[in-house]
Protein backbone atom coordinates (compact mmCIF):
# COMPACT_ATOMS: atom_id res chain seq x y z
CA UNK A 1 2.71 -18.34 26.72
CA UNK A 2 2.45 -21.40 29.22
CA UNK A 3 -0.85 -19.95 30.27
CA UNK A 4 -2.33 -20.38 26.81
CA UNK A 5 -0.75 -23.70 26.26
CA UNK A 6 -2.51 -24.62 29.78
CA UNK A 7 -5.55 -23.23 28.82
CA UNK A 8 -5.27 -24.87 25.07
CA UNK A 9 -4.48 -28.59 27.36
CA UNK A 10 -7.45 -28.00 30.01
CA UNK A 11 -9.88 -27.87 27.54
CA UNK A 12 -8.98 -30.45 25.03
CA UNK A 13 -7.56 -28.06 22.51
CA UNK A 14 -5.14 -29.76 19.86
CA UNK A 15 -2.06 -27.22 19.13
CA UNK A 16 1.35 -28.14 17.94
CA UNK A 17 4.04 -25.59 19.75
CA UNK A 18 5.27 -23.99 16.50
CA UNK A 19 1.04 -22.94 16.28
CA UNK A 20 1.05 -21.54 19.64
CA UNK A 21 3.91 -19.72 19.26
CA UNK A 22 2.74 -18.04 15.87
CA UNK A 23 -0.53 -17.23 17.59
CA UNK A 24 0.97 -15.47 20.54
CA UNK A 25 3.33 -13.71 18.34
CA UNK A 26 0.14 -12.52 16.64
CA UNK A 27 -0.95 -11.22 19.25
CA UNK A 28 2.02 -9.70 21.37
CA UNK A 29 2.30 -6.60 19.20
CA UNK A 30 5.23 -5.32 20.80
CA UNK A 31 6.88 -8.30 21.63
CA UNK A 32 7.76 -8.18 25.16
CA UNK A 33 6.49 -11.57 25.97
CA UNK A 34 3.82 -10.75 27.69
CA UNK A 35 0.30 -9.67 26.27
CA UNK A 36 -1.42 -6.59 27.17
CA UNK A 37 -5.17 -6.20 27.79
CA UNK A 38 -5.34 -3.97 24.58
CA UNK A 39 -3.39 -6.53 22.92
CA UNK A 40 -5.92 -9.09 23.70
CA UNK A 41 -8.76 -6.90 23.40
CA UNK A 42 -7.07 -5.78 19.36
CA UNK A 43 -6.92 -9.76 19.14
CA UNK A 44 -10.42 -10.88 19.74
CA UNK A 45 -11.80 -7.65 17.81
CA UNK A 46 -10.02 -9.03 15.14
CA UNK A 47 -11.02 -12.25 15.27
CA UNK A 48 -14.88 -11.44 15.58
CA UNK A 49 -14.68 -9.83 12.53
CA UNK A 50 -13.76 -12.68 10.57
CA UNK A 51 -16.90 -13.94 9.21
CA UNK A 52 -16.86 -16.09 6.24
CA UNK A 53 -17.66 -13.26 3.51
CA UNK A 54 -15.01 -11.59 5.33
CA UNK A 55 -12.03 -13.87 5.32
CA UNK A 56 -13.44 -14.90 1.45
CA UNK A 57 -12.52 -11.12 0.25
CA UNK A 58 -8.99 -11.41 2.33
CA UNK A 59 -7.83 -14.75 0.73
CA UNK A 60 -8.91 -13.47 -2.71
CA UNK A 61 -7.03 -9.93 -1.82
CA UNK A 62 -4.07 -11.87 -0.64
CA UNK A 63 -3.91 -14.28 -3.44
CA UNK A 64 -2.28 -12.10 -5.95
CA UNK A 65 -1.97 -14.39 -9.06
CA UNK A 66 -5.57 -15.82 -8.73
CA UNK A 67 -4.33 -19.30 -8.15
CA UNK A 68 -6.74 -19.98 -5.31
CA UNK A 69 -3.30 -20.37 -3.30
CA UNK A 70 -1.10 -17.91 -0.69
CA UNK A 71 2.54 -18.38 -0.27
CA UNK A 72 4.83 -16.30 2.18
CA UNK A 73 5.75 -13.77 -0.31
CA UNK A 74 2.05 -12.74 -0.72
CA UNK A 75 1.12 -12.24 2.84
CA UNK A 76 4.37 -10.04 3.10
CA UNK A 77 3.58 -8.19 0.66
CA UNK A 78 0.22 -7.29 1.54
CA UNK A 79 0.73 -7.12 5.55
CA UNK A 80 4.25 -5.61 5.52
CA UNK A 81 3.32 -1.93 5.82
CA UNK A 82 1.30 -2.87 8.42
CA UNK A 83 3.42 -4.58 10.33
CA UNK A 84 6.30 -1.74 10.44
CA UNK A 85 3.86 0.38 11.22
CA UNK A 86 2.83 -1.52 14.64
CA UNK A 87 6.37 -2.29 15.30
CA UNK A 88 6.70 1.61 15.27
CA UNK A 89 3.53 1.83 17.82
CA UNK A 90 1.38 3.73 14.75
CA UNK A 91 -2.09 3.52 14.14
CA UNK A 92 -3.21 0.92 11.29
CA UNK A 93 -6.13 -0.39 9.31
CA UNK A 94 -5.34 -4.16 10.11
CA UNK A 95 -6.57 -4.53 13.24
């Protein structure tokens, strides 16, 4: 994680530590600490594909009650499968 935190400082990249952590957690699938090549590689294919129609149709799938709001409870709810899943090393549509 230092090297992203390094990387984040050289090139003037504003990131509070609780940030950093949550997006190296997002992208350590199998949380050893360390992030794989395919990790990365799932990363960045996942973040290319959020365009703006794209992450428009996720908010409004995540926001349940149509409140134009998502709280913690939603995004377990919709991600949770998924994230067992991964934990288990399975195949799965979120990434």
């Amino acid at each position: 994680m230092k090297e992203i935190e390094k990387a984040f400082n050289d090139n003037d990249v504003e990131c509070s530590k609780e940030r950093l952590i949550e997006i190296y957690s997002f992208m350590d699938h199998d949380s050893n600490g360390e992030i794989s090549y395919s990790e990365w590689f799932c990363a960045l294919a996942f973040i290319k594909q959020l365009t703006i129609k794209n992450l428009s149709k996720v908010f409004q799938f995540l926001d349940l009650q149509s409140e134009g709001l998502i709280d913690l409870m939603q995004l377990e709810h919709a991600y949770r499968p998924h994230l067992f899943r991964l934990k288990l090393g399975l195949n799965t549509d979120l990434l």
